[in-house]
Protein backbone atom coordinates (compact mmCIF):
# COMPACT_ATOMS: atom_id res chain seq x y z
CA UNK A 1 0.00 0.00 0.00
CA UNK A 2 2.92 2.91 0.80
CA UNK A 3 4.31 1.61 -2.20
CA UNK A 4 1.55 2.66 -4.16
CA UNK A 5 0.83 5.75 -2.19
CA UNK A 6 4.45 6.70 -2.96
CA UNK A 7 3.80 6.25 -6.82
CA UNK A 8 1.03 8.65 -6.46
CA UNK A 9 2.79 11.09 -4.96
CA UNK A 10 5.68 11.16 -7.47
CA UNK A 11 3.03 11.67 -10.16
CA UNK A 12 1.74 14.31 -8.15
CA UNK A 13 4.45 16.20 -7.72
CA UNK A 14 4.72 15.58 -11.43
CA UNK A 15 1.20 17.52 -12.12
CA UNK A 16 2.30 20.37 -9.71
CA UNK A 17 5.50 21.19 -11.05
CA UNK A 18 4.40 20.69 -14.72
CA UNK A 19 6.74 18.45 -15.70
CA UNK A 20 5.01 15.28 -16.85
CA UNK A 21 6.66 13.14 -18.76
CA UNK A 22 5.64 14.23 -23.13
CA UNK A 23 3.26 12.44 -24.76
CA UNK A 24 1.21 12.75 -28.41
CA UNK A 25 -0.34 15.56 -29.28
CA UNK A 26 -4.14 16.01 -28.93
CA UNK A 27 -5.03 15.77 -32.85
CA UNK A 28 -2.90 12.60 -33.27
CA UNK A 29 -4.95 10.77 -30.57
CA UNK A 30 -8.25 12.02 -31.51
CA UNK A 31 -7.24 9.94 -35.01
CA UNK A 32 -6.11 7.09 -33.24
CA UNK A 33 -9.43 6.77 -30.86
CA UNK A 34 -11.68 7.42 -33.80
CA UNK A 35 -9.31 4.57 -36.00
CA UNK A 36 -10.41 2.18 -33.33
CA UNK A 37 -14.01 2.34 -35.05
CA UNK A 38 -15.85 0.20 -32.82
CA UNK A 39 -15.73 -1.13 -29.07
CA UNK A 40 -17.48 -2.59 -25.77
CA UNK A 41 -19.06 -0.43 -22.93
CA UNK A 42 -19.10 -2.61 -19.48
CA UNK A 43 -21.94 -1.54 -17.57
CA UNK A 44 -21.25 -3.81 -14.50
CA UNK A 45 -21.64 -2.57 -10.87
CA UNK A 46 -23.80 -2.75 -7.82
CA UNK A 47 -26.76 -1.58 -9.92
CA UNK A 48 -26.36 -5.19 -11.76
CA UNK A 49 -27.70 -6.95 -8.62
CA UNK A 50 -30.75 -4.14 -7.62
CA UNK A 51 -32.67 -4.30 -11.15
CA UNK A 52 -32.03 -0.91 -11.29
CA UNK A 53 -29.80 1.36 -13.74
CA UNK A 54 -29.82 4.15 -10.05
CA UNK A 55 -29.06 2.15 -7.28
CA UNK A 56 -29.54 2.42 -3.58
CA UNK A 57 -26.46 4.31 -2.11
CA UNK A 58 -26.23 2.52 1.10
CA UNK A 59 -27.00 -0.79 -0.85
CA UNK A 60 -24.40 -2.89 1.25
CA UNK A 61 -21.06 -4.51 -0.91
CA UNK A 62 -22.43 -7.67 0.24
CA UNK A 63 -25.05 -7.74 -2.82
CA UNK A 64 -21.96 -7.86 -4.94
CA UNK A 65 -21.13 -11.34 -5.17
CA UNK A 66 -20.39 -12.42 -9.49
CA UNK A 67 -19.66 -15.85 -8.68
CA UNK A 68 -18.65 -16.46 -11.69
CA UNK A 69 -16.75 -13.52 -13.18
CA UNK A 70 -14.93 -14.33 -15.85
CA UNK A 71 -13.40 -10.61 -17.96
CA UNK A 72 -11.91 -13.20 -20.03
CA UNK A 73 -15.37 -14.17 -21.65
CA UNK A 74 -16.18 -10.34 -22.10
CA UNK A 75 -12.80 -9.88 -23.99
CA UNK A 76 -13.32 -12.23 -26.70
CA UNK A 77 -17.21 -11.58 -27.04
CA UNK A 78 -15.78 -8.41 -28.06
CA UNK A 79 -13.04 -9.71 -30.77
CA UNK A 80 -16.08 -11.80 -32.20
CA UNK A 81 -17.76 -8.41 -32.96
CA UNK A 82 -14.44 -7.11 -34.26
CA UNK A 83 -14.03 -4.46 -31.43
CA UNK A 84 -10.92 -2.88 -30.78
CA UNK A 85 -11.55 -1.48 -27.17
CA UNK A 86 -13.56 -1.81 -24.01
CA UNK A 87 -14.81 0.54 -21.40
CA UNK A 88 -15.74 -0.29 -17.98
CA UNK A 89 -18.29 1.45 -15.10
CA UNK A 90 -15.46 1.42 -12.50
CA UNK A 91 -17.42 3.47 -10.13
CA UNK A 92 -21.18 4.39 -11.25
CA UNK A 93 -23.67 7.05 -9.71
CA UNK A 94 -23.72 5.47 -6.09
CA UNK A 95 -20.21 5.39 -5.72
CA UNK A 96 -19.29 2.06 -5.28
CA UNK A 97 -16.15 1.04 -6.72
CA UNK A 98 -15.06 -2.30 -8.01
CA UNK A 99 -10.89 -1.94 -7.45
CA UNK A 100 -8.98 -2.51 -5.23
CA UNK A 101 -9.02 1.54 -3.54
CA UNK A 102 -7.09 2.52 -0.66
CA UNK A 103 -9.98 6.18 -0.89
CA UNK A 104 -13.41 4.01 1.17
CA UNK A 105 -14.21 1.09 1.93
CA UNK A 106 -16.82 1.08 -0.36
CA UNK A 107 -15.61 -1.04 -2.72
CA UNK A 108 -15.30 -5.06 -4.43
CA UNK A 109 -12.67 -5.63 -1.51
CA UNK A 110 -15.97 -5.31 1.07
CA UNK A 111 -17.47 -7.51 -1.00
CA UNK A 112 -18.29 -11.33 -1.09
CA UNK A 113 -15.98 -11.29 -4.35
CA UNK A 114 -12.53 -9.66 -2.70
CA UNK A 115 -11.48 -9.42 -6.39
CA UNK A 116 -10.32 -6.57 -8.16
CA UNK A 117 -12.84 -6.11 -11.02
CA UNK A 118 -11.00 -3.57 -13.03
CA UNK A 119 -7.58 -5.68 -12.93
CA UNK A 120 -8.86 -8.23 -14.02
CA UNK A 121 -10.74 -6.43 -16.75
CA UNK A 122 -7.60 -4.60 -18.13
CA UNK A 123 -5.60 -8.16 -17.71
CA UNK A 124 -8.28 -9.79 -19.83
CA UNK A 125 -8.64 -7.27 -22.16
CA UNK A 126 -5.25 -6.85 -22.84
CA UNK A 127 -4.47 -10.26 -23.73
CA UNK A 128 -6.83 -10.84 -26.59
CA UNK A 129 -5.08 -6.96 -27.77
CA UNK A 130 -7.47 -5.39 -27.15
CA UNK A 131 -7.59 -1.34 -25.65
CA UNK A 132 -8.78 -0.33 -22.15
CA UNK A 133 -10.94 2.64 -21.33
CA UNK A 134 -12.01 3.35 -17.73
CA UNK A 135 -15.21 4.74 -16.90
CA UNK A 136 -15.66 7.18 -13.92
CA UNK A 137 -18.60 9.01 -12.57
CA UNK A 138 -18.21 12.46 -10.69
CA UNK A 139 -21.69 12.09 -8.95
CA UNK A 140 -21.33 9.86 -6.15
CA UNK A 141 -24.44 9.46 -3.97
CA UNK A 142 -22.85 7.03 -1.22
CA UNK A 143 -20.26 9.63 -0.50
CA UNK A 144 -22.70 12.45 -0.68
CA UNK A 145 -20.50 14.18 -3.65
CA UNK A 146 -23.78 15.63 -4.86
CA UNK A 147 -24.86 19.81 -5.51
CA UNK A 148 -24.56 21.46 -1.95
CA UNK A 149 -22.45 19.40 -0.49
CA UNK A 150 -19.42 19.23 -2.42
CA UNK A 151 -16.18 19.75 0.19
CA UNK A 152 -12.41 19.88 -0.49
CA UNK A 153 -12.00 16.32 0.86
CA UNK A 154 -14.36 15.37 -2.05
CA UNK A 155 -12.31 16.68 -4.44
CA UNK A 156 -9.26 15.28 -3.13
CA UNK A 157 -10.80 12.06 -2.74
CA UNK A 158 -11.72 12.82 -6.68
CA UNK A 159 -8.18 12.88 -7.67
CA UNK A 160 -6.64 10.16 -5.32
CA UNK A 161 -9.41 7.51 -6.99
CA UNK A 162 -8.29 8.79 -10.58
CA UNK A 163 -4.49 8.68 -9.44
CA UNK A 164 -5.14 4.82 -8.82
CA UNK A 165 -6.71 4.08 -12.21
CA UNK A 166 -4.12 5.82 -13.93
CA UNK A 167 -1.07 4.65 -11.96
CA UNK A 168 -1.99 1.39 -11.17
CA UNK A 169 -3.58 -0.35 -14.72
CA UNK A 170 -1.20 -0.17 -17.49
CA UNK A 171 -2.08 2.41 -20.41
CA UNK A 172 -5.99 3.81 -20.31
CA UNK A 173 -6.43 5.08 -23.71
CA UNK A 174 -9.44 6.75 -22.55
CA UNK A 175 -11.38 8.18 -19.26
CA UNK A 176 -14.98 8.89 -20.09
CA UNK A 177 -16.47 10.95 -17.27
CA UNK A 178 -19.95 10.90 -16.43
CA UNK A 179 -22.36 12.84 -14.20
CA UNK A 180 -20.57 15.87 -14.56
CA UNK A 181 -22.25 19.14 -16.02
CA UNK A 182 -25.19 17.53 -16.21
CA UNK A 183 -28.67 19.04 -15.69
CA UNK A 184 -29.72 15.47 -13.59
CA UNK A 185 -26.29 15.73 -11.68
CA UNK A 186 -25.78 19.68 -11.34
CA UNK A 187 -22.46 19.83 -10.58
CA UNK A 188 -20.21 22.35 -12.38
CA UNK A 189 -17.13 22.81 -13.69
CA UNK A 190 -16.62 24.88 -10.68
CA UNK A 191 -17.96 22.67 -8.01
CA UNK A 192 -15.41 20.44 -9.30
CA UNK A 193 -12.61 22.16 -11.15
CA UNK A 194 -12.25 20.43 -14.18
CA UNK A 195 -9.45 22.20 -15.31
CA UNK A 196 -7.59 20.65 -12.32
CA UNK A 197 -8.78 17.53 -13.00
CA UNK A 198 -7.84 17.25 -16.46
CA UNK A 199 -4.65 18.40 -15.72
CA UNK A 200 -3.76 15.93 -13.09
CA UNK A 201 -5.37 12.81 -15.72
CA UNK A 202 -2.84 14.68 -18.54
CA UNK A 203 -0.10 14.61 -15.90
CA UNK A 204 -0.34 10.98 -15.02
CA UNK A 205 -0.77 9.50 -18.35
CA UNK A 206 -0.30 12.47 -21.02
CA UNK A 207 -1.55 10.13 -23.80
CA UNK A 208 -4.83 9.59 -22.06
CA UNK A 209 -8.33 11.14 -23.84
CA UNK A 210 -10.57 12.85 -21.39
CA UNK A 211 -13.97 12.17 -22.56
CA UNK A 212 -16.90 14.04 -20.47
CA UNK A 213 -20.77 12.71 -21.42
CA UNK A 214 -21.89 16.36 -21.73
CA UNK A 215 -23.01 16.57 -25.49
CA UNK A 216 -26.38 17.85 -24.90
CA UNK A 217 -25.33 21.02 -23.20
CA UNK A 218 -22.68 22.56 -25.82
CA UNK A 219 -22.42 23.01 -29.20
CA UNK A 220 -21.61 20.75 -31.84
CA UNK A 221 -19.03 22.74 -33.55
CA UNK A 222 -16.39 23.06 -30.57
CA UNK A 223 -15.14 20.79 -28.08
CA UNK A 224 -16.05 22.55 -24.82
CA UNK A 225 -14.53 20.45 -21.65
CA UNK A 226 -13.76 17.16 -23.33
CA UNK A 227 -11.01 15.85 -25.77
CA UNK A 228 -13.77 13.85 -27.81
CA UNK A 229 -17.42 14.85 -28.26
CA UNK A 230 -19.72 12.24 -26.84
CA UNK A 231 -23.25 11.39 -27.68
CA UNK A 232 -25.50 9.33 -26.11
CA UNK A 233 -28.27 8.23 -28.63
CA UNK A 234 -30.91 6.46 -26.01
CA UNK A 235 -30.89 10.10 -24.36
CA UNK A 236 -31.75 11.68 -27.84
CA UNK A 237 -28.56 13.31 -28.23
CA UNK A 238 -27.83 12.23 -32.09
CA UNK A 239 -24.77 13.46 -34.05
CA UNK A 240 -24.60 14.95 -38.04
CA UNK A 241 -23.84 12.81 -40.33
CA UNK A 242 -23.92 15.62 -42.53
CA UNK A 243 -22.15 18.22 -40.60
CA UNK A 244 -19.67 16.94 -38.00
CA UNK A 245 -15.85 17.30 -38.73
CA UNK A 246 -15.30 16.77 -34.74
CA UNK A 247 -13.70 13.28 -33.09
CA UNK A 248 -16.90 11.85 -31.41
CA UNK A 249 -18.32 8.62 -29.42
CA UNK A 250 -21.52 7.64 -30.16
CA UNK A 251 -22.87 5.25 -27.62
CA UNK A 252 -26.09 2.77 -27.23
CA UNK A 253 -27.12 -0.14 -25.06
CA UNK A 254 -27.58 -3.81 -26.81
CA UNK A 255 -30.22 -4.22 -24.64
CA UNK A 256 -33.10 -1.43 -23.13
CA UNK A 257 -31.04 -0.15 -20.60
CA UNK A 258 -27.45 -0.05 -19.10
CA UNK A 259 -27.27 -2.02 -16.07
CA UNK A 260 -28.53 -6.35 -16.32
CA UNK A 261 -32.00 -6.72 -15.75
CA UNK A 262 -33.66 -9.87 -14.85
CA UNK A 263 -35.62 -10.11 -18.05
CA UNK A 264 -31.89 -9.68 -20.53
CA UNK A 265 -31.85 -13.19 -21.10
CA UNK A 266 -35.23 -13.94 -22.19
CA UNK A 267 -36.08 -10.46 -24.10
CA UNK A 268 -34.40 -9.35 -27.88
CA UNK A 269 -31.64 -7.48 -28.00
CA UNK A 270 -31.39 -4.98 -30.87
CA UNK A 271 -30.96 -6.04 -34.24
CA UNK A 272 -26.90 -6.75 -35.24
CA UNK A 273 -27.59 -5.71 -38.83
CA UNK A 274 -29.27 -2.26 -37.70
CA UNK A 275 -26.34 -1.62 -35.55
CA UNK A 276 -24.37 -2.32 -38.15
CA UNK A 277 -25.53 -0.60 -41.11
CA UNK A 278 -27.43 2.31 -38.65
CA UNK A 279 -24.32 2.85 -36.23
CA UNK A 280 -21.02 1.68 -36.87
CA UNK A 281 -21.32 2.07 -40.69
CA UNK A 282 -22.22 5.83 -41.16
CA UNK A 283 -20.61 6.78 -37.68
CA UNK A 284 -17.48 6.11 -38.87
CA UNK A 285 -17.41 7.50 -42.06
CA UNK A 286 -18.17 10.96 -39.79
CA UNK A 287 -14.76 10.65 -37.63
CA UNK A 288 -17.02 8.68 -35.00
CA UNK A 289 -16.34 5.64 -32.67
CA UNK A 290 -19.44 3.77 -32.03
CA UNK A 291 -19.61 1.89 -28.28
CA UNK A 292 -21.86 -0.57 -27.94
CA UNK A 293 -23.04 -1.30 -23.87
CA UNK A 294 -23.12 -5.11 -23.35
CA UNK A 295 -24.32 -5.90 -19.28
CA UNK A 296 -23.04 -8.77 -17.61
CA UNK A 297 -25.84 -10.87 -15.32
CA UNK A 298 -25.52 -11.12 -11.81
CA UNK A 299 -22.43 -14.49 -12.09
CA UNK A 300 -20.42 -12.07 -13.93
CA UNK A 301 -21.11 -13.12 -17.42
CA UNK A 302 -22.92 -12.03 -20.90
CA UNK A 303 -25.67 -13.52 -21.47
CA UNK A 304 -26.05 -16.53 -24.50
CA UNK A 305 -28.39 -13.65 -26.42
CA UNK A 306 -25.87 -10.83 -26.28
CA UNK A 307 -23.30 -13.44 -27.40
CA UNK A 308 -24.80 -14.47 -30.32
CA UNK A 309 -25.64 -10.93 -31.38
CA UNK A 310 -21.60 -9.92 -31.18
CA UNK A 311 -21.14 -13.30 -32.84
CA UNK A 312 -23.61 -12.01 -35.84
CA UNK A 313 -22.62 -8.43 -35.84
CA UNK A 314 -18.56 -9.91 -36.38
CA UNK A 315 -20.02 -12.11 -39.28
CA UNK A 316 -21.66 -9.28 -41.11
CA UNK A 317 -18.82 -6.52 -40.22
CA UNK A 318 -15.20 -6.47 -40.58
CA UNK A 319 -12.74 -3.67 -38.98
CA UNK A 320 -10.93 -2.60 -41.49
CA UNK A 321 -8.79 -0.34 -39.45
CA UNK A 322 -8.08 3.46 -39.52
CA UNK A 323 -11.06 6.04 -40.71
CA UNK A 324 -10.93 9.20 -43.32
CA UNK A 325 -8.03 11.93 -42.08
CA UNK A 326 -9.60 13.97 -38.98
CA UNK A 327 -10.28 17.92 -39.86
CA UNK A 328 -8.16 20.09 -37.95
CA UNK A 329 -9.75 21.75 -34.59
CA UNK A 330 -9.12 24.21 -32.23
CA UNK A 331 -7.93 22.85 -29.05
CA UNK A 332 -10.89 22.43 -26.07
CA UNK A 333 -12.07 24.39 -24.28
CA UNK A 334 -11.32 23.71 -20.41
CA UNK A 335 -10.72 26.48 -18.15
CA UNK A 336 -13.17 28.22 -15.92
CA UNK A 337 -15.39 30.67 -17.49
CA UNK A 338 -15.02 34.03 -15.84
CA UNK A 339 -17.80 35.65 -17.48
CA UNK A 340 -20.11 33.65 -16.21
CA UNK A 341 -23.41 34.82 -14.56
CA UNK A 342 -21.70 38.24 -14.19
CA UNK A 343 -23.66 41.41 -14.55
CA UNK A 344 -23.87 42.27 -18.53
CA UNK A 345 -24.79 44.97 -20.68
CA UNK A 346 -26.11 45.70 -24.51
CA UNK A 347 -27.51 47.34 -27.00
CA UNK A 348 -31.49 47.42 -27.23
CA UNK A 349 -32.87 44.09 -27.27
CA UNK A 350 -36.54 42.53 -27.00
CA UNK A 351 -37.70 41.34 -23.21
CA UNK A 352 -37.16 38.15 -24.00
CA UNK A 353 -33.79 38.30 -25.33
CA UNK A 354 -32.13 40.59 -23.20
CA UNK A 355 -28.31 40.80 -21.59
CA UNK A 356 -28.66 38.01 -19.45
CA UNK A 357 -29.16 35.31 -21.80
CA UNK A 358 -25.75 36.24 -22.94
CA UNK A 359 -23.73 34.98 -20.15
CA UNK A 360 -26.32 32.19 -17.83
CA UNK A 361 -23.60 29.08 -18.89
CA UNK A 362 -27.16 28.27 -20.87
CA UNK A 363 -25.98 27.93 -24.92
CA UNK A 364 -29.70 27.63 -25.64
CA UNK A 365 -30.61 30.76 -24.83
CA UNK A 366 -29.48 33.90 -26.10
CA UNK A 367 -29.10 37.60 -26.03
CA UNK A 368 -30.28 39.38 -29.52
CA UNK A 369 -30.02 42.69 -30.77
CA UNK A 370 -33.28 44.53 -31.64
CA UNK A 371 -34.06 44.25 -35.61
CA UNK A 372 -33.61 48.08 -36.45
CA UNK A 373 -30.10 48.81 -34.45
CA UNK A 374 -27.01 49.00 -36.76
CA UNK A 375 -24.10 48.51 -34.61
CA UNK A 376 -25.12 46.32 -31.87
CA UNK A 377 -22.57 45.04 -29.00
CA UNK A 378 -22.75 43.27 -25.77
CA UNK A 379 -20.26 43.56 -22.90
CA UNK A 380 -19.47 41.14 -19.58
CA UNK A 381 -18.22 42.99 -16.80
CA UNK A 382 -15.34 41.10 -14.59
CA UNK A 383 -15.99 42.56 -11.37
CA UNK A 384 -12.76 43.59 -11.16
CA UNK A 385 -9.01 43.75 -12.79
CA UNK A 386 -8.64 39.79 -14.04
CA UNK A 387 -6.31 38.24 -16.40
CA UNK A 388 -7.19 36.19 -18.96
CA UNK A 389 -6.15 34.96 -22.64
CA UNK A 390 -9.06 33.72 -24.37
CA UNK A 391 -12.74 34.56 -25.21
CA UNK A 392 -15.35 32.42 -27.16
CA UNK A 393 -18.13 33.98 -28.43
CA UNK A 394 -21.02 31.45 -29.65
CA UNK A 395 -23.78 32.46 -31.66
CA UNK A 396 -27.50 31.03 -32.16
CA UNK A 397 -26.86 30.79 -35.79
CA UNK A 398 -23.71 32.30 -37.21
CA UNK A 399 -24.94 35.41 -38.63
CA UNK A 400 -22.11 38.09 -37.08
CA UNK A 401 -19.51 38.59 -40.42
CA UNK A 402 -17.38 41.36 -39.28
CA UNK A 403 -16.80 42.89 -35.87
CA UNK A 404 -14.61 44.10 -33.02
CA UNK A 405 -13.29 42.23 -29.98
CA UNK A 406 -12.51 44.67 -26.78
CA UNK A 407 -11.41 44.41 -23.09
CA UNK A 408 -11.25 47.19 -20.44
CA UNK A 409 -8.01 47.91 -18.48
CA UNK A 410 -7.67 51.30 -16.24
CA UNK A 411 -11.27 52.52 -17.49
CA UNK A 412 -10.23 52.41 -21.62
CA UNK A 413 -11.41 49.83 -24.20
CA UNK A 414 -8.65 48.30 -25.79
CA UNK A 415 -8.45 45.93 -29.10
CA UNK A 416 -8.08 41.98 -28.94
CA UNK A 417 -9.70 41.62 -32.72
CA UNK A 418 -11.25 43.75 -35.48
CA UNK A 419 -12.03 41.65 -38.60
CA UNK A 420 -14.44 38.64 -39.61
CA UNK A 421 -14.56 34.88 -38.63
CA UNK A 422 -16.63 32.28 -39.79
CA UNK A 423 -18.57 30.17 -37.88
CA UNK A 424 -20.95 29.66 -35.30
CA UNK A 425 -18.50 29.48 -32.22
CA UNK A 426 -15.40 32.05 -32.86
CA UNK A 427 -12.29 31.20 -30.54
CA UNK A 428 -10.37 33.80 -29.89
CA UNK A 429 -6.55 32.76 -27.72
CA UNK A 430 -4.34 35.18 -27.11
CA UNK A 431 -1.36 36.65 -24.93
CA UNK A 432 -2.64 37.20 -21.58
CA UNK A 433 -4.14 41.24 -20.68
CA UNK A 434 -5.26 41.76 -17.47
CA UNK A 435 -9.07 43.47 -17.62
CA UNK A 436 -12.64 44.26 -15.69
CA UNK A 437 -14.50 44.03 -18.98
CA UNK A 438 -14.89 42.17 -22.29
CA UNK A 439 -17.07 43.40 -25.01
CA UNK A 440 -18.10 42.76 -28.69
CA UNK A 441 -19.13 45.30 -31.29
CA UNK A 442 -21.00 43.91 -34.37
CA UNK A 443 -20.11 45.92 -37.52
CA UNK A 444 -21.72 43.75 -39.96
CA UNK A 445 -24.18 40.66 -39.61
CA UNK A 446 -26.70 38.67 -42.18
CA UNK A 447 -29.42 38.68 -39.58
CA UNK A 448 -29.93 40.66 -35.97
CA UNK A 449 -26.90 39.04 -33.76
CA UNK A 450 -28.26 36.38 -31.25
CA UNK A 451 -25.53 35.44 -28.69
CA UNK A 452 -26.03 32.33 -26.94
CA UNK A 453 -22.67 32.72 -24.23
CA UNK A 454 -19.69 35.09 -24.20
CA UNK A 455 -17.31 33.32 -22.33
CA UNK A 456 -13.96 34.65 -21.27
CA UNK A 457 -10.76 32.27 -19.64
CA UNK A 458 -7.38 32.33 -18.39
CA UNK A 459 -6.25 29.31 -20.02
CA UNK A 460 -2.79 27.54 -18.27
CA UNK A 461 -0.51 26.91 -21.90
């Protein structure tokens, strides 16, 4: 155990100083995630033994008992569907986790099994060469990480469970994040920094993909707070197979939900050729990896009717390895938003499109100028003196062609951009000014501007 808490440190000290060891950069990893096409999400957990996708946070560990787990079986179900990855629920919603965690006792070592699930996982996995992602939900219910209640030892308990996966399991080539940003979880970016978070995940293992489920919230054209832009279908969140030029995950459950149920074995699963001529086909032609969840029952196992369709789905589709080139994009979006929620001002606008709309962390509402005025602008006010390198302006529909980008130092308005830029979501980065005030004068637009957010940052490069 010091042994381990000694490794952690080291990394640590690592992500403080900024001196992690290199790794890829962000554009070649996007390609090789997307190249991977097709792989297996592991929704396994105590919500498996409650009939329940939620479960009970004081559920005891002693309902966790997989008698006959065997990763081994889920690792080659997946290489009969031609997958090239898995990803398993290491902790879910109620916080229960299923390694070996020095963090609670909540966890598979309480429980009848004394097995560590995710080692055995990444062991299995890896020997039929195949990739290992790690799932990891913020939102944990048992430990009462939930909005209101959030403390420092919750964060810090945050990053010692994340130091684990990524220090004590080989290579992750991704960590998809869950119940994060959410409107069913509400807990921010701020509540739990995720700029700090990402950087420590970076630190440990620079070549691992930070993937938050938060699709419904932002944009399509930008990644906002994730390396790879997720979508989860069964929540009605459905990608472009027209538009998108972003790396993406597309993700559906084999069976109606994510978590076994007692009536998996005896009920259809969906259809292999729809999955494969609906999902993985046109996904990936769109720079998207499709994951398909497959829940093992209650001994630890897929069921016979979940093997058969992986069986079918590997007879009818073939991997044939890496996708189209990836577009070029503009680095995420990570760092806290300092415009956000403060007091704003603008040019005349309709009551139900006023100054406020421009700035509520809400990119479905906006702020819009009043048809008849010429040379609208908007303006977030800092409170005080703040510095910061970056400001993203995101439109309803991109109808702003040419205008000027100003921040306020010492009571004078000062240039950051005068000019035009296409697109719906401009990114502006920069060298760092210190300011109390960001605004945006609209010299030319197709239709009266309608801003959705301003947001302004003070991005660590």
């Amino acid at each position: 155990m010091r042994k381990n808490y000694l490794l952690a440190l080291a990394f640590l000290i690592l992500f403080l100083s900024g001196k992690a060891q290199p790794g890829s950069d962000l554009h070649t990893l996007q390609q090789r995630f997307i190249d991977l096409r097709f792989g297996m999400f592991i929704h396994f957990n105590i919500p498996t033994f409650m009939n329940q996708d939620w479960a009970d946070p004081d559920a005891p560990p002693s309902i966790f008992d997989p008698r006959k787990l065997d990763c081994t079986q889920w690792a080659r179900a997946a290489r009969s569907a031609h997958m090239s990855y898995g990803c398993l629920t290491t902790k879910h919603h109620s916080g229960f986790c299923i390694w070996d965690t020095k963090t609670t006792d909540y966890n598979v070592m309480h429980s009848p099994l004394h097995r560590d699930v995710v080692r055995e996982y990444v062991d299995a996995f890896r020997a039929q060469g195949l990739k290992t992602c790690l799932y990891y939900s913020i939102l944990d219910t048992h430990h009462k990480l939930r909005p209101g209640f959030i403390t420092r030892q919750h964060i810090e308990m945050i990053k010692a469970q994340l130091t684990e996966l990524l220090t004590n399991y080989g290579e992750i080539t991704a960590l998809i994040i869950d119940g994060w940003d959410a409107p069913w979880s509400r807990i921010s970016y701020d509540d739990v920094p995720f700029e700090d978070i990402y950087r420590l995940i970076k630190s440990l293992q620079p070549n691992c993909l930070v993937m938050d489920l938060n699709s419904a919230k932002y944009p399509p054209e930008t990644l906002f707070y994730t390396d790879i832009k997720s979508y989860e279908q069964g929540a009605g969140q459905k990608i472009s197979t027209a538009t998108n030029r972003l790396p993406a995950l597309s993700c559906l459950p084999l069976n109606s939900a994510w978590f076994w149920k007692t009536d998996f074995p005896t009920s259809p699963v969906k259809d292999p050729k729809m999955l494969v001529d609906e999902d993985i086909v046109p996904y990936n032609r769109i720079y998207d990896n499709f994951i398909l969840n497959v829940a093992p029952n209650r001994d630890g196992l897929i069921d016979d009717n979940a093997l058969t369709a992986l069986a079918e789905i590997g007879r009818i589709w073939k991997n044939d390895g890496p996708v189209a080139t990836l577009p070029p994009a503009e680095t995420p979006v990570i760092s806290h938003n300092l415009a956000k929620h403060q007091p704003a001002n603008a040019s005349w606008s309709d009551d139900m499109n006023i100054m406020d709309f421009g700035n509520d962390d809400n990119f479905h509402t906006a702020w819009q100028s009043n048809a008849t005025v010429r040379k609208p602008w908007y303006e977030v006010e800092l409170g005080a003196e703040k510095p910061f390198n970056a400001v993203v302006i995101t439109e309803i529909q991109d109808n702003i062609s040419r205008y000027r980008l100003e921040y306020r130092t010492h009571g004078q308005w000062k240039p950051l951009f005068d000019g035009e830029k296409k697109g719906r979501v401009k990114i502006h980065r920069f060298e760092r000014v210190w300011g109390d005030g960001v605004r945006i004068v609209v010299e030319g637009f197709a239709a009266p501007p309608a801003i959705a957010e301003l947001g302004v940052y003070d991005e660590r490069r």
